[in-house]
N, C-alpha and C. Protein backbone atom coordinates (compact mmCIF):
# COMPACT_ATOMS: atom_id res chain seq x y z
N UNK A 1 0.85 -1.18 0.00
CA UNK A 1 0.00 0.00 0.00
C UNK A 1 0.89 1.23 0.00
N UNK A 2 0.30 2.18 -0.60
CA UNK A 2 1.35 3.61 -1.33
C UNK A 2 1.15 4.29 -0.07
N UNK A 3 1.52 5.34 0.35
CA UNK A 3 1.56 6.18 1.62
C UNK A 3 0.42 7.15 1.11
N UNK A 4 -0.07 7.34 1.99
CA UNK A 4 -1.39 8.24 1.92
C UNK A 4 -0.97 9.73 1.41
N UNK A 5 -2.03 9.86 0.69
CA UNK A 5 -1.73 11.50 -0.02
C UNK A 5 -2.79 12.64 0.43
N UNK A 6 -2.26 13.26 1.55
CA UNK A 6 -2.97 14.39 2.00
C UNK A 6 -2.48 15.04 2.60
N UNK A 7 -2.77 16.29 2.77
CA UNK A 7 -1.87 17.62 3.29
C UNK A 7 -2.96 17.59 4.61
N UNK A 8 -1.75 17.65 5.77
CA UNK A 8 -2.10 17.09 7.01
C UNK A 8 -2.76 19.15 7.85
N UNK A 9 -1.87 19.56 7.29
CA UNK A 9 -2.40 21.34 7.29
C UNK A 9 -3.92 21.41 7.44
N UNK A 10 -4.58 20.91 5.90
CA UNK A 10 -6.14 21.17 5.87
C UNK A 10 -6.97 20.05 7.05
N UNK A 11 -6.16 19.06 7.52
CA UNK A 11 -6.90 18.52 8.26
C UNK A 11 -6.97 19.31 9.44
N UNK A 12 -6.11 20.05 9.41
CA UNK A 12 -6.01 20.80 11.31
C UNK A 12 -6.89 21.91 10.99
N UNK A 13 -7.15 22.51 9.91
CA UNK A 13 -7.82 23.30 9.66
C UNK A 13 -9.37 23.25 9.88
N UNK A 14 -9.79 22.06 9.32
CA UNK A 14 -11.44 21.64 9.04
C UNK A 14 -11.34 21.15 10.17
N UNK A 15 -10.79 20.16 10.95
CA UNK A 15 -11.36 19.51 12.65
C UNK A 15 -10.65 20.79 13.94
N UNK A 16 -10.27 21.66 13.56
CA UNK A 16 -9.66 22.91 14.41
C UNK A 16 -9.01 22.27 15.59
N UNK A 17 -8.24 21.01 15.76
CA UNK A 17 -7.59 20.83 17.25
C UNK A 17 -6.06 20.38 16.32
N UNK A 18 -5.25 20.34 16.93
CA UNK A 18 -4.08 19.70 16.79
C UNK A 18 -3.60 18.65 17.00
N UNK A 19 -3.33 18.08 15.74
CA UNK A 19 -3.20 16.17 16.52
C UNK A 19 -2.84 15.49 17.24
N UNK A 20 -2.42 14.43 17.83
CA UNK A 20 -1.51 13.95 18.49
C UNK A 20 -0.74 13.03 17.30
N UNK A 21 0.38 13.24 17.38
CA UNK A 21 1.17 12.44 15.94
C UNK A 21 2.31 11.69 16.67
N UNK A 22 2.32 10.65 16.49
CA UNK A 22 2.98 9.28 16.83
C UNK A 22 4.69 9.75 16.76
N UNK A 23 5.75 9.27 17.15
CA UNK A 23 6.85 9.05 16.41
C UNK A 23 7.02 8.65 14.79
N UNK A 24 8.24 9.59 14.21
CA UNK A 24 8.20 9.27 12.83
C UNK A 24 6.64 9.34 12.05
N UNK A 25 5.90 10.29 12.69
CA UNK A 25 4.83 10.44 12.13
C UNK A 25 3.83 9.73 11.82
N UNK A 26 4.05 8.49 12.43
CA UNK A 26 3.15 7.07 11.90
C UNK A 26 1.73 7.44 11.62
N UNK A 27 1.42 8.37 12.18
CA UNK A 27 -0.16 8.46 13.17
C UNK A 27 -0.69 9.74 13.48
N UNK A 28 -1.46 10.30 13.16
CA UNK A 28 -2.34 11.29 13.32
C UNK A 28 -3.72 11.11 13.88
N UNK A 29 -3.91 11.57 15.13
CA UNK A 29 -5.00 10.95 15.72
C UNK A 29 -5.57 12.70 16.46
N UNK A 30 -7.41 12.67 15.36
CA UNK A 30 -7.48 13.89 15.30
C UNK A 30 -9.08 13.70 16.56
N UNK A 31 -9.05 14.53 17.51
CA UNK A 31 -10.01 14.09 18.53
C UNK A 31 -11.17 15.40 18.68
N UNK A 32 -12.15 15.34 18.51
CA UNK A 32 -12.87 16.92 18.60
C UNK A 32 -14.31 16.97 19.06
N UNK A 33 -15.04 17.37 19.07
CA UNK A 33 -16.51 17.20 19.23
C UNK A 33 -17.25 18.34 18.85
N UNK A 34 -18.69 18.29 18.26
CA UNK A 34 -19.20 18.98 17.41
C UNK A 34 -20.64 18.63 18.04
N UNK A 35 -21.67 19.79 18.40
CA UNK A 35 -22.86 19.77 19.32
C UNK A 35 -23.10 18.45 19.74
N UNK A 36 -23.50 17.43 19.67
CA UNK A 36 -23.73 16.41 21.03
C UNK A 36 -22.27 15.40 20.49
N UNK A 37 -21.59 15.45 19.57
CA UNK A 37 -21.31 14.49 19.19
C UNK A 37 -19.66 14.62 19.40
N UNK A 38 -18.83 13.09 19.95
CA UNK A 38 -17.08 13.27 20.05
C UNK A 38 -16.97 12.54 18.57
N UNK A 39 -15.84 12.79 18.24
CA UNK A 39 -15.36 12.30 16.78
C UNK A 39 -13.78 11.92 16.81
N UNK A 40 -13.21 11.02 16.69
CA UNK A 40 -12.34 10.25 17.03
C UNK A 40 -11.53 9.99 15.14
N UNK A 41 -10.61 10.83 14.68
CA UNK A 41 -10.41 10.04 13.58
C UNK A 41 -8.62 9.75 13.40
N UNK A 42 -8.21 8.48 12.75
CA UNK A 42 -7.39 8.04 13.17
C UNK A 42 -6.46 7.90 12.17
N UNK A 43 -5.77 8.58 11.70
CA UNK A 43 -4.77 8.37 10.32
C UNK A 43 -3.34 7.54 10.08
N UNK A 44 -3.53 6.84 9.80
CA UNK A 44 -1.96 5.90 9.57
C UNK A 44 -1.81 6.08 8.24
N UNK A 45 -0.81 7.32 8.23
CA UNK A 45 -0.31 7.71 6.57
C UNK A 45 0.43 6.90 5.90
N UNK A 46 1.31 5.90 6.66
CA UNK A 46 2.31 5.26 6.22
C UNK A 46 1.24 3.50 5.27
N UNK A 47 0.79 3.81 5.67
CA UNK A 47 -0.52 2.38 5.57
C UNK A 47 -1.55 2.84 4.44
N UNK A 48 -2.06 3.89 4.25
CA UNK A 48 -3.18 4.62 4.01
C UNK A 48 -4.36 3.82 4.93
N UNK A 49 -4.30 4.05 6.10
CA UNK A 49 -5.64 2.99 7.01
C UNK A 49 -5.82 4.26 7.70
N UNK A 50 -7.40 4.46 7.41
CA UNK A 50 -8.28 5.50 7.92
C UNK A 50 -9.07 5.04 9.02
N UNK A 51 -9.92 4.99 10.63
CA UNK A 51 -10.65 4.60 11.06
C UNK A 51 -11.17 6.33 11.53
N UNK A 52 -12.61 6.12 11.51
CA UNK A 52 -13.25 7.09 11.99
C UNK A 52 -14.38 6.41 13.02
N UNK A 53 -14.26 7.06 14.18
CA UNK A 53 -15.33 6.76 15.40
C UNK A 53 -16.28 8.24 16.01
N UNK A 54 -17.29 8.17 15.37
CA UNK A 54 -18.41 8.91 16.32
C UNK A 54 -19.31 8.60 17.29
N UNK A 55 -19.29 8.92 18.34
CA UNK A 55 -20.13 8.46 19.60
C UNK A 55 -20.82 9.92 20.39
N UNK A 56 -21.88 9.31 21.22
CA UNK A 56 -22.57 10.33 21.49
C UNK A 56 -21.51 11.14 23.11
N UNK A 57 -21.80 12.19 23.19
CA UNK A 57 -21.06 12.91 23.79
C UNK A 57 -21.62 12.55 25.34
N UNK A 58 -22.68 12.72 25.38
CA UNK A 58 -23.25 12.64 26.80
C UNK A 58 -23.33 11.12 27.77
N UNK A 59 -23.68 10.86 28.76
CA UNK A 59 -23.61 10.18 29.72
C UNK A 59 -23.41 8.42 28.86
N UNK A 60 -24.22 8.42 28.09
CA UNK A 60 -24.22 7.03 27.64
C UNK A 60 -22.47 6.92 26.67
N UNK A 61 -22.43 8.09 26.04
CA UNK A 61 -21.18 7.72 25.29
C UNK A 61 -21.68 6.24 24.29
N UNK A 62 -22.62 6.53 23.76
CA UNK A 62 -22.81 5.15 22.57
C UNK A 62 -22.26 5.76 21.58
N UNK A 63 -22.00 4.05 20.80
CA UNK A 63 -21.26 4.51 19.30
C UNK A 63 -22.62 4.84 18.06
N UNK A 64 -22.24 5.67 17.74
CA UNK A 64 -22.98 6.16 16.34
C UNK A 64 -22.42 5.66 15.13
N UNK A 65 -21.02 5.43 14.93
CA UNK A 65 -20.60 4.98 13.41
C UNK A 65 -19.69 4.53 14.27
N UNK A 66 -18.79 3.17 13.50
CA UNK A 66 -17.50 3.13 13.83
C UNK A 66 -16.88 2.57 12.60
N UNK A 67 -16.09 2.98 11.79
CA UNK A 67 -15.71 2.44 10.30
C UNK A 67 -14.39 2.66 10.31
N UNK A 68 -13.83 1.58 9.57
CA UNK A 68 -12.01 1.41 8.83
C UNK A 68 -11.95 1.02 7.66
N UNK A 69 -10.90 2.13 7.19
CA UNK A 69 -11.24 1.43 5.34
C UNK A 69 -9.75 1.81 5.40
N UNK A 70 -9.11 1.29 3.88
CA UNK A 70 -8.06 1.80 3.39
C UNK A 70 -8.37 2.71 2.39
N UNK A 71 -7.41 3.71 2.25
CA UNK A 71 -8.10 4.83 1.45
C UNK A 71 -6.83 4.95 0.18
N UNK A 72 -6.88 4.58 -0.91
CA UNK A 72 -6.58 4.19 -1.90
C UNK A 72 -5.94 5.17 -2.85
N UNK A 73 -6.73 5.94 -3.15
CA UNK A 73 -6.60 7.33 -3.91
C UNK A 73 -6.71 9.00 -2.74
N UNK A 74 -5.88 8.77 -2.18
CA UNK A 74 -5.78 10.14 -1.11
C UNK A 74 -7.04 10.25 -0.90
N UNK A 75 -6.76 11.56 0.31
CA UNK A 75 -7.52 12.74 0.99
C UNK A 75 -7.60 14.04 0.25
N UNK A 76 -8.91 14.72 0.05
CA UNK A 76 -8.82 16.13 -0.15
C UNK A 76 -9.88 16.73 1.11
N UNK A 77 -9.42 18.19 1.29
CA UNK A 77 -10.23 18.91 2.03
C UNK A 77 -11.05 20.08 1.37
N UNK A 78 -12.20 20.46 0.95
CA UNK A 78 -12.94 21.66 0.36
C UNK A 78 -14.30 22.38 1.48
N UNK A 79 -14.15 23.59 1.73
CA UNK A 79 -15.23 23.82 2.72
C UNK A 79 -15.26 23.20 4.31
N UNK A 80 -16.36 22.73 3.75
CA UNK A 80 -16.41 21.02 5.58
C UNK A 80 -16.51 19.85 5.03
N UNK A 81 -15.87 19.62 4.52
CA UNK A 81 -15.61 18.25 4.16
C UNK A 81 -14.09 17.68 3.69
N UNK A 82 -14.51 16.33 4.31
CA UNK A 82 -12.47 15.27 3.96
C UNK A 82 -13.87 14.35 2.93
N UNK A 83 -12.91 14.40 1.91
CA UNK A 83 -12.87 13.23 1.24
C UNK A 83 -11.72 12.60 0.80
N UNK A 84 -12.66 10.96 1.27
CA UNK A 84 -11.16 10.02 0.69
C UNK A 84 -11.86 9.22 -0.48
N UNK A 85 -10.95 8.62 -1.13
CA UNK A 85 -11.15 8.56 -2.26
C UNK A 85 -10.70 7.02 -2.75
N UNK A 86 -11.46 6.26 -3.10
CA UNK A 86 -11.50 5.35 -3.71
C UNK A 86 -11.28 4.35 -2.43
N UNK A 87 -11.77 4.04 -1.49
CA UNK A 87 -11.43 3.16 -0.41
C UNK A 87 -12.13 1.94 -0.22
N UNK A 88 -11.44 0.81 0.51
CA UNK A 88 -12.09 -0.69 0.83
C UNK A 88 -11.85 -0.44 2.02
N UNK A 89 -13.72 -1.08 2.42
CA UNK A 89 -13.70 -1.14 4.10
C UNK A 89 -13.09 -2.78 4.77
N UNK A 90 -12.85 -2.10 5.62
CA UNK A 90 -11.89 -3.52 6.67
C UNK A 90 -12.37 -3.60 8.00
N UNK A 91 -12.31 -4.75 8.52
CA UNK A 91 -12.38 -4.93 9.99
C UNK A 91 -11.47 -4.12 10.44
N UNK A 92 -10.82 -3.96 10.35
CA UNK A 92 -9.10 -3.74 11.22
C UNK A 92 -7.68 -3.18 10.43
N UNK A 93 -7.28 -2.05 11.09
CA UNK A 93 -5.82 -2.21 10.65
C UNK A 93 -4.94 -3.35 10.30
N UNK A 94 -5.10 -4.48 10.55
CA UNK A 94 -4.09 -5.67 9.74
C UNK A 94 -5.01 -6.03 9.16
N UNK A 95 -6.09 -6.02 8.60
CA UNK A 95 -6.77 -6.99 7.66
C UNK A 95 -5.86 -7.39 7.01
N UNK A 96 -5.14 -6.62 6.29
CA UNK A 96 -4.41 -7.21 5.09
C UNK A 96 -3.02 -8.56 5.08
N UNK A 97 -2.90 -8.19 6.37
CA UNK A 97 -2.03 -10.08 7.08
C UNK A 97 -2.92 -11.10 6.45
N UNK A 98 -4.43 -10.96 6.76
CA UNK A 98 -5.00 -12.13 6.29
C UNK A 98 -5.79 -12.48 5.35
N UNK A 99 -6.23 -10.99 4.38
CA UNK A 99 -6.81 -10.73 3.09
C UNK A 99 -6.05 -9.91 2.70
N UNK A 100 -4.77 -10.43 1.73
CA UNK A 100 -4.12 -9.68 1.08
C UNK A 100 -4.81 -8.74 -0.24
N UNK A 101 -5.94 -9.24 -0.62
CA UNK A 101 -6.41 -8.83 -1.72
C UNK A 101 -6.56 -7.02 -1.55
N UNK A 102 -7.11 -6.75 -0.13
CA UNK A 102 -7.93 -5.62 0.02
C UNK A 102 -6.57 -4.44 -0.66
N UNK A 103 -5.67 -4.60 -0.83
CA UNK A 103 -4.56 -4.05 -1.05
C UNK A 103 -4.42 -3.82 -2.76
N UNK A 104 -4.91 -4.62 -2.98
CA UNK A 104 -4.77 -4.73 -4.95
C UNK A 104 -5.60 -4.53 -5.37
N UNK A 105 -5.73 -3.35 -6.25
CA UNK A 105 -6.89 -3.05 -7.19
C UNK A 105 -6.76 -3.87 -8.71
N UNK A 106 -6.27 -4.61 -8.48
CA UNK A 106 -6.74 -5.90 -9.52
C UNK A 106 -7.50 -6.73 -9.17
N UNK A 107 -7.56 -7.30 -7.64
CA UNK A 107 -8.38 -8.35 -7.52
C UNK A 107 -9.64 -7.15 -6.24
N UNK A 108 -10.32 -5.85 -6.38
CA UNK A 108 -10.60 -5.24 -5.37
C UNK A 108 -10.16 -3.91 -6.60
N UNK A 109 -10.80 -3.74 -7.72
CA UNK A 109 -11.11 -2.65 -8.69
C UNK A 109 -11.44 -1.33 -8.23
N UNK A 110 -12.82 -1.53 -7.50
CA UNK A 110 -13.26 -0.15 -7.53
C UNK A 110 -13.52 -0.73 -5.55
N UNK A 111 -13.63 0.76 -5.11
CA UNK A 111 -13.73 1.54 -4.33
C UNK A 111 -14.65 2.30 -3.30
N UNK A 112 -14.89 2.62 -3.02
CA UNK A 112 -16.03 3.97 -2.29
C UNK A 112 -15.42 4.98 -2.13
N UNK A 113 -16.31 5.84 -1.86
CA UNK A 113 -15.62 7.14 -1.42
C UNK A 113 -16.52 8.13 -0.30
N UNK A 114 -15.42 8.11 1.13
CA UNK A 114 -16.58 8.36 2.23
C UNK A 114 -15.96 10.19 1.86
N UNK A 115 -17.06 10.93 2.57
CA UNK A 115 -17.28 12.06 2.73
C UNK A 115 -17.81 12.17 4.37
N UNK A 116 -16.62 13.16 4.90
CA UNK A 116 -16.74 13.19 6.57
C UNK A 116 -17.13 14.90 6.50
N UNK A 117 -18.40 15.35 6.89
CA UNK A 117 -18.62 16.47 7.04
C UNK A 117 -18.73 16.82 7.97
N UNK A 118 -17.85 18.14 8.22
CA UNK A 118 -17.94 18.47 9.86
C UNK A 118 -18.38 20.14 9.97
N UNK A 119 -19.18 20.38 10.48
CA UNK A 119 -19.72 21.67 10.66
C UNK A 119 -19.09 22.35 11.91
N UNK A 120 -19.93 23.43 12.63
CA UNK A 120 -19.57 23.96 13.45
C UNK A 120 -19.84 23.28 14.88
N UNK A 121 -21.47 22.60 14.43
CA UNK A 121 -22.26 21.95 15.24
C UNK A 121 -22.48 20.42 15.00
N UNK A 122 -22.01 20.27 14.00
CA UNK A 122 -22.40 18.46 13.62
C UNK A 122 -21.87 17.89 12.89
N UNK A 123 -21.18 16.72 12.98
CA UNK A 123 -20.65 16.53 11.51
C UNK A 123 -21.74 15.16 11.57
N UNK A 124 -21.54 14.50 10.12
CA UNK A 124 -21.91 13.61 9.28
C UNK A 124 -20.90 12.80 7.88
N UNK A 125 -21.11 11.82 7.82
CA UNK A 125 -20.88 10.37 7.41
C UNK A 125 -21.71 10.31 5.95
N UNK A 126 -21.23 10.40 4.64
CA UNK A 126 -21.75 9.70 3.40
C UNK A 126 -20.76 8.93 3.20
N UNK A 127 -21.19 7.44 2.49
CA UNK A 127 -20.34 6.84 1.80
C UNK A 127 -20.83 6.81 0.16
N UNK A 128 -20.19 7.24 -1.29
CA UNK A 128 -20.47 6.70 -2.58
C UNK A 128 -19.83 5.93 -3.36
């Protein structure tokens, strides 16, 4: 898998906190919350492995989404929105130890492409 292509700038920009970034940069782990909701998103550039976690903010703390994909064709940022681009969803950061395929767009062609919109007050989740 190619190293992820996105300018880590516009991400600090659109989620407004500053990351916590691993040694050697492994990891960008962007943490924020937006009217009821915490948002948890987790970047391993070296991998292209995206996980995004939204849960509710208040007493229960339930999960609302919890998704991992590899993201194939970079990140862009426009307005309030990350899009990634061309991605396969996975259980897990190692999927690929045990389904090598998810890695090859020969055997795993096409893609999705999630759209993470984050407002002032809410963000939201499309996948196309």
């Amino acid at each position: 898998m190619d190293r992820l292509k996105w300018d880590e700038t516009d991400f600090l920009v659109i989620t407004e906190v500053v990351p916590i970034i691993e040694d050697y940069e492994v990891r960008h782990q962007y943490g924020f919350e937006r009217g009821s909701l915490r948002v948890e998103l987790d970047v391993r550039q070296l991998e292209s492995y995206i996980s995004i976690d939204i849960r509710d903010k208040g007493d229960s703390g339930g999960i609302i989404l919890e998704m991992s994909f590899y993201c194939r064709a970079g990140a862009t940022v426009s307005d309030n929105v990350i899009k990634f681009q061309d991605c396969v969803f996975v259980e897990g950061r190692f999927t690929y130890i045990e389904k090598r395929e998810v890695l090859h767009k020969e055997k795993i062609p096409y893609g999705n492409d999630v759209f993470l919109y984050i407002s002032q007050d809410s963000v939201g989740v499309r996948i196309k």
